[in-house]
C-alpha atoms as a PDB file:
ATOM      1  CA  UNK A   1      -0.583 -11.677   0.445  1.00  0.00           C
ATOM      2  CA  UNK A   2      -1.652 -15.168   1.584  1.00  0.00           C
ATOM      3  CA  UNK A   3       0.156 -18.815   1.473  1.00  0.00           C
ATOM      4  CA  UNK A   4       0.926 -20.549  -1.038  1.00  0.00           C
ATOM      5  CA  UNK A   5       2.067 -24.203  -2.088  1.00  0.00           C
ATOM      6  CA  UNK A   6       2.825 -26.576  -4.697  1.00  0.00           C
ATOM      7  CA  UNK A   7       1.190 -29.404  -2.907  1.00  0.00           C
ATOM      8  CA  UNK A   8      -0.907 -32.783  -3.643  1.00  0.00           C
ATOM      9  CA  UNK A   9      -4.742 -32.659  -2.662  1.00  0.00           C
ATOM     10  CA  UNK A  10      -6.749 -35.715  -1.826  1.00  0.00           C
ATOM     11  CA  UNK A  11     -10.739 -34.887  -2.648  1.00  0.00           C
ATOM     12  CA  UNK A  12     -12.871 -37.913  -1.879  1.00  0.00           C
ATOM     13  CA  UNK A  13     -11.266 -40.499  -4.716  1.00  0.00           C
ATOM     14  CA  UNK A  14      -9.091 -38.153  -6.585  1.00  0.00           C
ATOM     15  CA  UNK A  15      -5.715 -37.002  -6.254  1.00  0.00           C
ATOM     16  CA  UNK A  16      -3.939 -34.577  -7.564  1.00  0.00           C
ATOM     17  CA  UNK A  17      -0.944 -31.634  -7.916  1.00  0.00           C
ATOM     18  CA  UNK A  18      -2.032 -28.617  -7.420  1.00  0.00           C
ATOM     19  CA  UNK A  19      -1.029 -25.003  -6.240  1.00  0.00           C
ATOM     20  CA  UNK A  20      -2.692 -24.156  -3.348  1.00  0.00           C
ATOM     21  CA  UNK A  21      -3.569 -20.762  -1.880  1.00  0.00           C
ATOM     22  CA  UNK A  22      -4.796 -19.534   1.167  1.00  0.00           C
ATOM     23  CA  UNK A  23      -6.546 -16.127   0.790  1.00  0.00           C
ATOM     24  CA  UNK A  24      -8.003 -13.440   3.208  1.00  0.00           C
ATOM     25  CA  UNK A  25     -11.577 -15.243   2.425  1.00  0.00           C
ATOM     26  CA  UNK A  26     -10.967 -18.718   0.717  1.00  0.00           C
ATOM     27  CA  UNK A  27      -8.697 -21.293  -0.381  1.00  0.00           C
ATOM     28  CA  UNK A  28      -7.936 -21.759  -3.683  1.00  0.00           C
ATOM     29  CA  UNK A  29      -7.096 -24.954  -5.547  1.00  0.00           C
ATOM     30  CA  UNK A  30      -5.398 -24.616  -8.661  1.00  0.00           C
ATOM     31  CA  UNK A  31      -4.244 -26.806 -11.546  1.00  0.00           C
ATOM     32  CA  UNK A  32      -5.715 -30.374 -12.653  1.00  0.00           C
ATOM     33  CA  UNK A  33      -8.091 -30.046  -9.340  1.00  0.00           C
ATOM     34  CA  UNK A  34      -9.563 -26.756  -9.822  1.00  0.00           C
ATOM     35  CA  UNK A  35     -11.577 -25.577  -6.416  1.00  0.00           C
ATOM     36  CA  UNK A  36     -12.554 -22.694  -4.220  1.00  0.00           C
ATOM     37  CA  UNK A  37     -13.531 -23.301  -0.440  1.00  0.00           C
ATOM     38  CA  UNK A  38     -14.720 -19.972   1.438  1.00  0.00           C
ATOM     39  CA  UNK A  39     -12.711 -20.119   4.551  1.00  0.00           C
ATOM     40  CA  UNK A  40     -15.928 -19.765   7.144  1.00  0.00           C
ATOM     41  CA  UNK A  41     -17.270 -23.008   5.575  1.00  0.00           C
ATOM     42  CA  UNK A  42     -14.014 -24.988   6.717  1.00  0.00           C
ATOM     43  CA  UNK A  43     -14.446 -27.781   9.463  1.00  0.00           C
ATOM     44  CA  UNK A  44     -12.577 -29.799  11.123  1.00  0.00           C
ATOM     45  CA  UNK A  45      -9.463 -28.286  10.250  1.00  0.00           C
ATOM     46  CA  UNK A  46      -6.258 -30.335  11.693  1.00  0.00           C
ATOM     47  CA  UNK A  47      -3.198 -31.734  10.867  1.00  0.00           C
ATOM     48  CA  UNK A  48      -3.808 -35.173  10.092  1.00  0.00           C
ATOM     49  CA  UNK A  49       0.129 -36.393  10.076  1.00  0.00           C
ATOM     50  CA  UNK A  50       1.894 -34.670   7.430  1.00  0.00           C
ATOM     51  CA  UNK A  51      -1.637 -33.306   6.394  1.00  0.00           C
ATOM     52  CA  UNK A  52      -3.329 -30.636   6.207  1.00  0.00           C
ATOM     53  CA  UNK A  53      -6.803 -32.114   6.982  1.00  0.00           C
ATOM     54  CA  UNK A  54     -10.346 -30.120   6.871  1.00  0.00           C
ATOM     55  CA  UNK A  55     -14.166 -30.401   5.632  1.00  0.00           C
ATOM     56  CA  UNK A  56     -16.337 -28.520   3.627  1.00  0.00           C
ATOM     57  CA  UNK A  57     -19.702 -29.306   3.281  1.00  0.00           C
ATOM     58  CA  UNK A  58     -20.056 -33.099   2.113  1.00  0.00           C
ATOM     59  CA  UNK A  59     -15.823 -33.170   1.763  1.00  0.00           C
ATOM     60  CA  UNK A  60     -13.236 -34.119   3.005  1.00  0.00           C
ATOM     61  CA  UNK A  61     -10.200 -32.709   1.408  1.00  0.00           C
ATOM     62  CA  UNK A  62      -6.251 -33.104   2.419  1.00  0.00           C
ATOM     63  CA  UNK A  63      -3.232 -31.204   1.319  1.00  0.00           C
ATOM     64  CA  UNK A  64       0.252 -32.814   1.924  1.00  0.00           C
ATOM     65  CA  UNK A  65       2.075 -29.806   2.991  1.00  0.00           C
ATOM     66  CA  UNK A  66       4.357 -31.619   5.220  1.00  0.00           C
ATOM     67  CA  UNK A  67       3.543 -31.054   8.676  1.00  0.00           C
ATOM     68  CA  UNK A  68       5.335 -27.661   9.899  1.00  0.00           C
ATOM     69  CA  UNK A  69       3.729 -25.989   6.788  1.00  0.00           C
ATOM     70  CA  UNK A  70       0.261 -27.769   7.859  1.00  0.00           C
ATOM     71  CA  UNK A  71       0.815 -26.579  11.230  1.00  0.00           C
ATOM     72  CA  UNK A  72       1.121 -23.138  10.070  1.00  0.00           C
ATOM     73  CA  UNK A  73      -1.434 -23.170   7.860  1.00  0.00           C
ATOM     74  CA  UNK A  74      -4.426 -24.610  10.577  1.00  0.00           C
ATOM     75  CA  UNK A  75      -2.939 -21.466  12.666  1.00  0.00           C
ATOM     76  CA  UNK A  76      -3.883 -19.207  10.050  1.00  0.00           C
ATOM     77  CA  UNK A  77      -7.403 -20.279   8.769  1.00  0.00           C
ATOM     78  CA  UNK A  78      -8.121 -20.028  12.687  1.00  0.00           C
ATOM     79  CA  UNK A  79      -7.078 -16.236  12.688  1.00  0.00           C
ATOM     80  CA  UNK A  80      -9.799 -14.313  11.799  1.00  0.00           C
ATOM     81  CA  UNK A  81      -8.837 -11.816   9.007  1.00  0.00           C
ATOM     82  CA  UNK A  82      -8.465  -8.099   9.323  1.00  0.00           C
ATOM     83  CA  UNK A  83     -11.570  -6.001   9.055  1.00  0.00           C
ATOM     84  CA  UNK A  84     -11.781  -3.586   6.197  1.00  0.00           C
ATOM     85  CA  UNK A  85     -11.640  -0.796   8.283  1.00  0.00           C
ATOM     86  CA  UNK A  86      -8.003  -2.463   9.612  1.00  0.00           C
ATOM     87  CA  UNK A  87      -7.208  -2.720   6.409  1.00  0.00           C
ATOM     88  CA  UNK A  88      -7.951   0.574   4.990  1.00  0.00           C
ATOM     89  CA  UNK A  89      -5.313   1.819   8.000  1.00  0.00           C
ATOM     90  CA  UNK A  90      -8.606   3.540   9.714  1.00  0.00           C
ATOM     91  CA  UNK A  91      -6.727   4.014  13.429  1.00  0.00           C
ATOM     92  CA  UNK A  92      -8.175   5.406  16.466  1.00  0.00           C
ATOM     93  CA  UNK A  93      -9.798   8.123  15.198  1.00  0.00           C
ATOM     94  CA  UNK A  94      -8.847   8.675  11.590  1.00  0.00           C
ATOM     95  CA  UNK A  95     -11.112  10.517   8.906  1.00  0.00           C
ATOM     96  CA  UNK A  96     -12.260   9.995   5.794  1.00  0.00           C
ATOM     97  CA  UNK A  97     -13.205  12.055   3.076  1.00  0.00           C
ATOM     98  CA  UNK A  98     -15.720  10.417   0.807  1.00  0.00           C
ATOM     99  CA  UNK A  99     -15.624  10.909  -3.161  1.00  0.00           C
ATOM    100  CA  UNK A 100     -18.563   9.149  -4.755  1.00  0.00           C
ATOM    101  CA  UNK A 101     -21.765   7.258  -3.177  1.00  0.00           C
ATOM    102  CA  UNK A 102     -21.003   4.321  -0.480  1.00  0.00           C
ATOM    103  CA  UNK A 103     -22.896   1.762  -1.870  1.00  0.00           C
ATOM    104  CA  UNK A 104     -21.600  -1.404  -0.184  1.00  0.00           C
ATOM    105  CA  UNK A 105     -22.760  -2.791   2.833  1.00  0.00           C
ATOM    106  CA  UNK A 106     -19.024  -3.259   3.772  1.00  0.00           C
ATOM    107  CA  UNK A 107     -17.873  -0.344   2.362  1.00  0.00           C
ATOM    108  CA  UNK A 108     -19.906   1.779   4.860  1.00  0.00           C
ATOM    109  CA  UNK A 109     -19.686  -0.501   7.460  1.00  0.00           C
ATOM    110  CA  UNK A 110     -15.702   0.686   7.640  1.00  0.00           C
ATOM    111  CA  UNK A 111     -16.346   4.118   7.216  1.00  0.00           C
ATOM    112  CA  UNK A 112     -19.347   4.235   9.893  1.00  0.00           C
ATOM    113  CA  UNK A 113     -18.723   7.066  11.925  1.00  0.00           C
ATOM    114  CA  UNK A 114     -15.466   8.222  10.310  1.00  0.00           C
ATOM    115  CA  UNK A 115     -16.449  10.276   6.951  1.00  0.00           C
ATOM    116  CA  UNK A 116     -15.853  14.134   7.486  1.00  0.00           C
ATOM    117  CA  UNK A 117     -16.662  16.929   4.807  1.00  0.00           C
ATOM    118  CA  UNK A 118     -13.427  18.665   5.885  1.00  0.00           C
ATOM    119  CA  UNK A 119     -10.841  17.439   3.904  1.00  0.00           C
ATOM    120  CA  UNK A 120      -8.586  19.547   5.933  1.00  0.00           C
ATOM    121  CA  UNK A 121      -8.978  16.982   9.005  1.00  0.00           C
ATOM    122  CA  UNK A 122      -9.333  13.604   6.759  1.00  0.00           C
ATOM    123  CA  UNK A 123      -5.648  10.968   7.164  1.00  0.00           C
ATOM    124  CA  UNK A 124      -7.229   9.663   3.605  1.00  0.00           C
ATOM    125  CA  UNK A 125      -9.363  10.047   0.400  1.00  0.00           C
ATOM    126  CA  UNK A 126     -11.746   7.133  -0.223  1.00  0.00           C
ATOM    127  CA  UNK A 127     -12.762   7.337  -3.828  1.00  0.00           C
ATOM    128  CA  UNK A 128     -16.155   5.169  -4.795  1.00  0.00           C
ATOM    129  CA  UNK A 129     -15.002   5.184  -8.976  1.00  0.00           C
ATOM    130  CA  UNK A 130     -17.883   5.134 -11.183  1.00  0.00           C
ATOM    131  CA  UNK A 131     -16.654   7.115 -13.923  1.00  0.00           C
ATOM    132  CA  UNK A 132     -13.901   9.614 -15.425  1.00  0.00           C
ATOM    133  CA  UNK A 133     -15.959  12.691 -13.463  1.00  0.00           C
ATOM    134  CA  UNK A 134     -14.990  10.545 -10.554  1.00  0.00           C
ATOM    135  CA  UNK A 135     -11.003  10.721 -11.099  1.00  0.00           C
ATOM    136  CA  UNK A 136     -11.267  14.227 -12.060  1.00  0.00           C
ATOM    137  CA  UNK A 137     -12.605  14.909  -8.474  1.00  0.00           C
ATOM    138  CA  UNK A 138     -10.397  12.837  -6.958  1.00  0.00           C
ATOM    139  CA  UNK A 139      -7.206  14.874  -8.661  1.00  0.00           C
ATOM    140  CA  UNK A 140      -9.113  18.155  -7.341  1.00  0.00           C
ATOM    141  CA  UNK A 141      -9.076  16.582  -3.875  1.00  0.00           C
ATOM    142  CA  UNK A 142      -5.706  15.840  -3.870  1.00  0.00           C
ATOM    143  CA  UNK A 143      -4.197  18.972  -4.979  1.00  0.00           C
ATOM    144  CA  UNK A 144      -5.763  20.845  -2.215  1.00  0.00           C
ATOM    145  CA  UNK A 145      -3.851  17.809   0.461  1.00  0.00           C
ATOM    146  CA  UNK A 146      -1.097  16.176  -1.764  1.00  0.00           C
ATOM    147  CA  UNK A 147       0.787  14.033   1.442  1.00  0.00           C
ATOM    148  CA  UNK A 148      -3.203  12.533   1.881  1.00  0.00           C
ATOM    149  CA  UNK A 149      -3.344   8.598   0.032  1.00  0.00           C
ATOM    150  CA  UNK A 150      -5.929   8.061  -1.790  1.00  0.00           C
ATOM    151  CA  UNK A 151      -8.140   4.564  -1.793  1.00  0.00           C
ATOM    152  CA  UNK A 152      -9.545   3.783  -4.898  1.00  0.00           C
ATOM    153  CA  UNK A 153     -13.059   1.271  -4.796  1.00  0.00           C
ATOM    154  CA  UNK A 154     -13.961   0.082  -7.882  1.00  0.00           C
ATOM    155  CA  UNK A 155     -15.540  -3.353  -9.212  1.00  0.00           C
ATOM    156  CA  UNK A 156     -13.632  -6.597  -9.908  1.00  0.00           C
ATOM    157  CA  UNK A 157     -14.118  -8.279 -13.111  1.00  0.00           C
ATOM    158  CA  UNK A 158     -12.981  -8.815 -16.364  1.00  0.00           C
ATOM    159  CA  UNK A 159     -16.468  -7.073 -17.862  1.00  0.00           C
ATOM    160  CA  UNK A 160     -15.921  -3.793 -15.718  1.00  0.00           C
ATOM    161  CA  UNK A 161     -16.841  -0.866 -18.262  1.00  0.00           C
ATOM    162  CA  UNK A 162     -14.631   0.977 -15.920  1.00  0.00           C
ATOM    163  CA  UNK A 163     -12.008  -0.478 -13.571  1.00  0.00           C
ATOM    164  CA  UNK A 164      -8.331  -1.498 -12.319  1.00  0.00           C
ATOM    165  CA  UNK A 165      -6.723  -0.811 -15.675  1.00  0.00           C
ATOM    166  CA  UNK A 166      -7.981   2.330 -16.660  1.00  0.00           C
ATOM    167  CA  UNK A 167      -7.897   3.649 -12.671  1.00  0.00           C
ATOM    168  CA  UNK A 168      -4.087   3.148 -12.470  1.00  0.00           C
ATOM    169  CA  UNK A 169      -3.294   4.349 -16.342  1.00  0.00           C
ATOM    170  CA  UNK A 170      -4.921   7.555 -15.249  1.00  0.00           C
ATOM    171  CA  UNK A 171      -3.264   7.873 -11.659  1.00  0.00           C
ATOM    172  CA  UNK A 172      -0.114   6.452 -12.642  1.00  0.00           C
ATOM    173  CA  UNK A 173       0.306   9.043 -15.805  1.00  0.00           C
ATOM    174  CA  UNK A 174      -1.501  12.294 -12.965  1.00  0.00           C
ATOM    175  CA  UNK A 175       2.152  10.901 -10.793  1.00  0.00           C
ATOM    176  CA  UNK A 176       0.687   8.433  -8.419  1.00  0.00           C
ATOM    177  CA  UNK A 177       2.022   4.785  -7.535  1.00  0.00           C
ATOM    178  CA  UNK A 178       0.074   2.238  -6.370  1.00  0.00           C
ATOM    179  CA  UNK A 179       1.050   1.053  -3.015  1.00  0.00           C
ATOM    180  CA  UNK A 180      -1.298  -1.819  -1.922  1.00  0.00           C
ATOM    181  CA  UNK A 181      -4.636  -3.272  -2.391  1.00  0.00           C
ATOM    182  CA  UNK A 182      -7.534  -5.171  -0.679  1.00  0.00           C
ATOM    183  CA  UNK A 183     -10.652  -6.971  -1.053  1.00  0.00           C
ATOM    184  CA  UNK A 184     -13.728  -4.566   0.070  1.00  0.00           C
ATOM    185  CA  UNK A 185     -16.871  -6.830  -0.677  1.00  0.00           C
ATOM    186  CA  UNK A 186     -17.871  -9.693  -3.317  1.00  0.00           C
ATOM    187  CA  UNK A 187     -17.910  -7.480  -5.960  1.00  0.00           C
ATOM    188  CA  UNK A 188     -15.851  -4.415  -5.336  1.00  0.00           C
ATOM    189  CA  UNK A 189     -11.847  -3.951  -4.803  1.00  0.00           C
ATOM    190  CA  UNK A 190      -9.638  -1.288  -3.005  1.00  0.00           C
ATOM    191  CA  UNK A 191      -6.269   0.318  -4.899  1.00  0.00           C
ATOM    192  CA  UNK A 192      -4.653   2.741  -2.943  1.00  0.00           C
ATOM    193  CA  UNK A 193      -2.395   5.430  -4.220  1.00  0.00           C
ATOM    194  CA  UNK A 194       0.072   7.655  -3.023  1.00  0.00           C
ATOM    195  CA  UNK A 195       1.976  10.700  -4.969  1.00  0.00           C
ATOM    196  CA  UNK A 196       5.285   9.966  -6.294  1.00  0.00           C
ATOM    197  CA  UNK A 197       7.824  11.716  -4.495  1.00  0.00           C
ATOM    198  CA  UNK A 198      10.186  13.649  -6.533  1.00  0.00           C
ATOM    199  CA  UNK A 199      14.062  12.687  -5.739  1.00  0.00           C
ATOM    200  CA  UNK A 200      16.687  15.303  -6.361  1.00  0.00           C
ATOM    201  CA  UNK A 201      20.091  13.843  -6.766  1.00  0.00           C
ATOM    202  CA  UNK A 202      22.917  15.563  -4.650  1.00  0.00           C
ATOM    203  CA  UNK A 203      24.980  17.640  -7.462  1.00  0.00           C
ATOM    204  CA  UNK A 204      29.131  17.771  -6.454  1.00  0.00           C
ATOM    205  CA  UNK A 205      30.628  20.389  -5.222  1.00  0.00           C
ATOM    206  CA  UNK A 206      33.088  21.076  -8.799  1.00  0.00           C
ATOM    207  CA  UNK A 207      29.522  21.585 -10.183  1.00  0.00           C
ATOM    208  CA  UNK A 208      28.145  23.823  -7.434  1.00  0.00           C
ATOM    209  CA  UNK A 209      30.854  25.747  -7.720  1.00  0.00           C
ATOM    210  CA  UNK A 210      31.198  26.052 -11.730  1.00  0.00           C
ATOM    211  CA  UNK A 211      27.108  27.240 -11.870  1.00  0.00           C
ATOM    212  CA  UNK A 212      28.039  29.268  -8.329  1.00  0.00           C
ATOM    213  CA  UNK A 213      25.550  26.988  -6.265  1.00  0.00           C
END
């Protein structure tokens, strides 16, 4: 998750309260000033007394975060954000097991030199979701490893003829939970899912002893 603030922006002439939230890729300006600035277009970024102060393009924009918060917040647009690969939890030499066709640039860029046909020696399932044949071979997959998470990649939108909703209905209903997600590209997302772990609660010992446990 990123920052977030209820904060008032200065754009040029106009002011106004917004929220504001600073993303993996941009920061995002919502309420009566709605905006979007991708975060490797931001100049200048300072704290301009109890500012946050930074250009893009033509603009100059301020947020009146108070100046700890600002201070924070120039730290964190200067940290580059985690590669997908990071993000994925692709370690040292992890392995992947590929369901589907990679066909993102970014997608295969964090799986260069990591897929394996094994799934015997894959840490993961990656699942490229085009379809229901897709999640059936996904549930195939995973019965042979059942401790392996799987990554769902899908596309974002609210016009996807098949996406988030009907991904998680499907796992959720097979036993998995959904345990974190993650940007992959401009128009694909990242789910992934893990098998619910079935808890057995102690029994005591009058009922052990009455069934002869």
């Amino acid at each position: 998750m990123g920052r977030e603030a209820i904060t008032r922006v200065e754009i040029g002439g106009d002011v106004a309260d917004v929220r504001a939230l600073l993303e993996s890729t941009e920061l995002i300006l919502r309420g009566d000033i709605r905006r979007r600035f991708p975060r490797d277009r931001l100049t200048d970024v300072r704290v301009d007394g109890e500012a946050l102060s930074f250009r893009c393009e033509s603009e100059t924009i301020a947020l009146h975060l108070g100046a700890l918060v600002a201070e924070k917040w120039v730290k964190a647009i200067a940290t580059p954000p985690p590669s997908l690969r990071a993000k994925l939890g692709l370690e040292k030499d992890a392995r992947v097991f590929l369901i589907g066709t990679c066909d993102d640039a970014a997608l295969a860029d964090a799986l260069e030199d990591r897929l394996t046909g094994d799934i015997a020696e894959a840490a993961m399932i990656v699942a490229r979701i085009g379809g229901p044949d897709d999640m059936v071979m996904v549930q195939a997959a995973h019965a042979k490893t059942p401790d392996l998470p799987v990554w769902t990649i899908y596309p974002k939108g609210k016009n996807v003829h098949y996406g988030d909703r009907i991904i998680r209905n499907t796992l959720r209903d097979a036993g998995f939970h959904d345990t974190k997600s993650c940007a992959v590209s401009d128009r694909l997302t990242a789910t992934r899912y893990n098998a619910a772990t079935v808890r057995i609660r102690s029994r005591p010992a009058a009922y052990l002893n009455a069934v002869g446990g």
